[in-house]
C-alpha atoms as a PDB file:
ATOM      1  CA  UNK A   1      38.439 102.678  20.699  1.00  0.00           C
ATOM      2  CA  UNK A   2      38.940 104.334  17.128  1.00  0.00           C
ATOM      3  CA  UNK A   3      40.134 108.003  18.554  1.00  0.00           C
ATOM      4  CA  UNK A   4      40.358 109.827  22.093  1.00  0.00           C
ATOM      5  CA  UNK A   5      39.944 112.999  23.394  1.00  0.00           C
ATOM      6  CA  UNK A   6      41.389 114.967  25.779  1.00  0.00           C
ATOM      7  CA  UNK A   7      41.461 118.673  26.920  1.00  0.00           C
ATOM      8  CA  UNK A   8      44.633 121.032  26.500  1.00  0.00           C
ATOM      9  CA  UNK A   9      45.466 122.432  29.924  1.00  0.00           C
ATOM     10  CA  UNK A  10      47.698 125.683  30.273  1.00  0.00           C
ATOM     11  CA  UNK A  11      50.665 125.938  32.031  1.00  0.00           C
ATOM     12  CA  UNK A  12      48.864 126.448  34.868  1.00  0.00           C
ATOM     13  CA  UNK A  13      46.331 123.681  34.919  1.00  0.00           C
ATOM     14  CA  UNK A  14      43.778 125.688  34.021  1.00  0.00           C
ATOM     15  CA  UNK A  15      41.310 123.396  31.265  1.00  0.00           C
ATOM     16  CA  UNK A  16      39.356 126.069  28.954  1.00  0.00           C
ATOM     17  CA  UNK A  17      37.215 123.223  27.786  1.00  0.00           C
ATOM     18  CA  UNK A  18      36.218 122.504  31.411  1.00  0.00           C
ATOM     19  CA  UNK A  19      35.602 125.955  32.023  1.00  0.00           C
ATOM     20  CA  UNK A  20      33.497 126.212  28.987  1.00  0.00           C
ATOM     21  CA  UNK A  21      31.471 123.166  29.709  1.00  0.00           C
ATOM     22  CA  UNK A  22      30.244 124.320  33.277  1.00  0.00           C
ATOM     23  CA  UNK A  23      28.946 127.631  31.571  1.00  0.00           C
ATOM     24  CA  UNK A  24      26.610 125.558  29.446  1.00  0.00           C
ATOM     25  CA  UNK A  25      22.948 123.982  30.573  1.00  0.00           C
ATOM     26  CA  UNK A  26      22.386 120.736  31.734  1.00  0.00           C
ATOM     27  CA  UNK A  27      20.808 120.315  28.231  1.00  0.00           C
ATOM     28  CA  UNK A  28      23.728 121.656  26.185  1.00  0.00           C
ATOM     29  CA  UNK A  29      26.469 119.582  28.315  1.00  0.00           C
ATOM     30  CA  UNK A  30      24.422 116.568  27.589  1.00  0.00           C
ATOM     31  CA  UNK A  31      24.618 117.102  23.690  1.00  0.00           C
ATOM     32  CA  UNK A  32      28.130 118.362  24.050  1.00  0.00           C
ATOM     33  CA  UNK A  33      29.117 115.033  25.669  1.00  0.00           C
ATOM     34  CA  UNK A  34      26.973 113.134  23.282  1.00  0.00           C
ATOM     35  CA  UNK A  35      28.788 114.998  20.683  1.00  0.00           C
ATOM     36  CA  UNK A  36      32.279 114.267  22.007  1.00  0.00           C
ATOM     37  CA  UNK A  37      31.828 110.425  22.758  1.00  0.00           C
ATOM     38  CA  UNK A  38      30.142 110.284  18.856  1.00  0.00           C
ATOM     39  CA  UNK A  39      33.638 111.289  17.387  1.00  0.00           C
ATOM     40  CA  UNK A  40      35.442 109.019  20.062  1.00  0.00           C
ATOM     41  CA  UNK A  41      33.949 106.021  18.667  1.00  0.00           C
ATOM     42  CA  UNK A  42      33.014 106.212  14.623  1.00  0.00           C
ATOM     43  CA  UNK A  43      34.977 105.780  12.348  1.00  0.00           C
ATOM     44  CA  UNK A  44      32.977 107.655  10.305  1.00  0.00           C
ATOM     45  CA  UNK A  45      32.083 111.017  11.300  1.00  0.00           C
ATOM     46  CA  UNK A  46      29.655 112.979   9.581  1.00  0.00           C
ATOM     47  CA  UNK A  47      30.589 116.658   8.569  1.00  0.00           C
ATOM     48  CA  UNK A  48      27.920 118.231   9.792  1.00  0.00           C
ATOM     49  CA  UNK A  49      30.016 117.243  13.573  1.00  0.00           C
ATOM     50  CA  UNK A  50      33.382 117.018  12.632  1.00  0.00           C
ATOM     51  CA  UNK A  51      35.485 118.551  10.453  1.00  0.00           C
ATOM     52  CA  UNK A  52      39.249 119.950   9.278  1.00  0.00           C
ATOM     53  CA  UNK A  53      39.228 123.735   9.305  1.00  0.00           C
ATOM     54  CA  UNK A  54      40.034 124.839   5.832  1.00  0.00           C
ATOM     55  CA  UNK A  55      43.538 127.077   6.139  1.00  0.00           C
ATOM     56  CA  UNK A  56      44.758 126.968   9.589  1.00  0.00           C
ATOM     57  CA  UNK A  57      47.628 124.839  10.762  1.00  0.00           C
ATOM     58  CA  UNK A  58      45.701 120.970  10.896  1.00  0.00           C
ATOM     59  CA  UNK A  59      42.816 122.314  12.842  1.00  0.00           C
ATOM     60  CA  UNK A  60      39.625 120.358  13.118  1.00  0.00           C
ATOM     61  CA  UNK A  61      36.587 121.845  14.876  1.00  0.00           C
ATOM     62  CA  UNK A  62      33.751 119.993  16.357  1.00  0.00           C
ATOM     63  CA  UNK A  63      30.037 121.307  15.893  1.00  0.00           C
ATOM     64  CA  UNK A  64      27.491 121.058  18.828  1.00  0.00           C
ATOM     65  CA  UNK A  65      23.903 122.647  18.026  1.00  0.00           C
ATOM     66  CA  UNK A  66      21.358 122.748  20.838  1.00  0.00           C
ATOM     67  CA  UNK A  67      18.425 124.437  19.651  1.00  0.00           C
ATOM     68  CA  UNK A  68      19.171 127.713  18.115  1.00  0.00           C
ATOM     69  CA  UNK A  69      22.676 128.178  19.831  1.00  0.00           C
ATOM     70  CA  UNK A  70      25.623 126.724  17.700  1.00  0.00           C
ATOM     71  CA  UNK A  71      28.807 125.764  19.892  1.00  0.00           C
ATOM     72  CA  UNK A  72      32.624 125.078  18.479  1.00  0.00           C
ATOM     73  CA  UNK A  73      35.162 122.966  20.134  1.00  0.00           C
ATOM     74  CA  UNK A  74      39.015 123.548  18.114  1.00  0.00           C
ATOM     75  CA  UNK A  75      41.667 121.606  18.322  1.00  0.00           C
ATOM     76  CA  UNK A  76      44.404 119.307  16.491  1.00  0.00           C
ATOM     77  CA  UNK A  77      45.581 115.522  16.456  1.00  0.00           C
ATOM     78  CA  UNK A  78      48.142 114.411  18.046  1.00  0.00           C
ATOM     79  CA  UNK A  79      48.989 111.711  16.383  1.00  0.00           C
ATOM     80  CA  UNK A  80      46.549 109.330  14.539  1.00  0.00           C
ATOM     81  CA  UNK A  81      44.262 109.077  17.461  1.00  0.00           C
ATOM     82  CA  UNK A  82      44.484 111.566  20.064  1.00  0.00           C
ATOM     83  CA  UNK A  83      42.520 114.406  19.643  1.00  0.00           C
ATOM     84  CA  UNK A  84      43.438 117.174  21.875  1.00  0.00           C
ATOM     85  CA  UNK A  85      40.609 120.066  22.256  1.00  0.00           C
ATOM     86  CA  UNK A  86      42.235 123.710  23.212  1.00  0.00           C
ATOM     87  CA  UNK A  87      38.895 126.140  23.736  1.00  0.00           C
ATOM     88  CA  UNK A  88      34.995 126.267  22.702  1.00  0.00           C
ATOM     89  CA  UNK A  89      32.897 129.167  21.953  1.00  0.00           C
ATOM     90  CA  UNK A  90      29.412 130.005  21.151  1.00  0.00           C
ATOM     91  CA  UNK A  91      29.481 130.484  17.439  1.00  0.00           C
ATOM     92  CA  UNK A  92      27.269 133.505  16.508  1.00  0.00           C
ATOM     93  CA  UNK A  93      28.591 134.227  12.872  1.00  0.00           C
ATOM     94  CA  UNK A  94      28.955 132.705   9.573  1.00  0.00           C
ATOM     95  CA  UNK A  95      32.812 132.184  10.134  1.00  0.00           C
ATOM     96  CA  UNK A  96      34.747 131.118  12.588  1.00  0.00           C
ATOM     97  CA  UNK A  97      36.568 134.554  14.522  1.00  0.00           C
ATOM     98  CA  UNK A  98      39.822 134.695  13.388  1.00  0.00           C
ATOM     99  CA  UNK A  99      40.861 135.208  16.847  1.00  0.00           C
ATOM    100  CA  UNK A 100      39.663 131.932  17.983  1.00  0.00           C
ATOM    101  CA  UNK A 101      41.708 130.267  15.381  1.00  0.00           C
ATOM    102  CA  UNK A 102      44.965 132.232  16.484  1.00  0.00           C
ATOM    103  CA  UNK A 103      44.077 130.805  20.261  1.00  0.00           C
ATOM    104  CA  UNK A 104      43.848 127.286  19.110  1.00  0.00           C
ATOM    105  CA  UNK A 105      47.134 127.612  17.273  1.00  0.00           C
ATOM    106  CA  UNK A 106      48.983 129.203  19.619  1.00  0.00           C
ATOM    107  CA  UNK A 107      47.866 125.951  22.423  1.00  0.00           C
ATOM    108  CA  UNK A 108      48.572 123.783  19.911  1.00  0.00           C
ATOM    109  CA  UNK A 109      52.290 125.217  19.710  1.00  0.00           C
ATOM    110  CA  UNK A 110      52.519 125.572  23.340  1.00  0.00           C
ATOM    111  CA  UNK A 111      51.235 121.865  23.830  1.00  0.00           C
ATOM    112  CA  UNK A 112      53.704 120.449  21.559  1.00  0.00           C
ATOM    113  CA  UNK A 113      56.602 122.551  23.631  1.00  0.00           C
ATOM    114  CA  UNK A 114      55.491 121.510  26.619  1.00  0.00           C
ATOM    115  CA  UNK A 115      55.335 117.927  25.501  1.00  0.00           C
ATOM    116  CA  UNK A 116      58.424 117.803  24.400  1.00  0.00           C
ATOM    117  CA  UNK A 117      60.294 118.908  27.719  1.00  0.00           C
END
């Protein structure tokens, strides 16, 4: 296995990925998941899936594209290999919303405070 993933869970239990996931089509899950198990197991992964986000705090987002819609998964290493995802959206402008950035630093904080306890 070169990397895993897993899904950042609130304080509550609540999984935002999860959530996301069941909003998309049977069609869209499947290349999400396709998606997802790609960066699990090359080493290599092209850009056009995977990349850091250029100034945020070690952010790396993962690109889905089904058709005309565009979907983001954020999130941040934890460690050399786990990759924990905090939220996805349906990307419908040039940049990434700075508001979705703020979200995925502020799990990434809380994730690291809660791991710690």
């Amino acid at each position: 296995m070169v990397r895993q993933i897993i899904f950042y869970k609130t304080a509550t239990g609540r999984s935002p990925i999860d959530e996301f996931l069941d909003t998309l089509s049977s069609r869209q899950a499947q290349k999400a998941a396709w998606v997802l198990k790609l960066i699990e197991d090359m080493d290599i992964i092209p850009s056009q899936y995977f990349q850091e986000m250029s100034s945020t705090n070690e952010l790396w987002e993962i690109r889905v594209r089904v058709g005309s819609n565009i979907f983001r998964f954020l999130g941040f290493f934890d460690g050399s290999k786990l990759l924990v995802l905090t939220h996805a959206f349906q990307k419908k402008t040039r940049k990434t919303p700075r508001q979705e950035i703020r979200l995925a630093e502020e799990r990434k904080k809380d994730y690291f405070r809660r791991k710690k306890k």
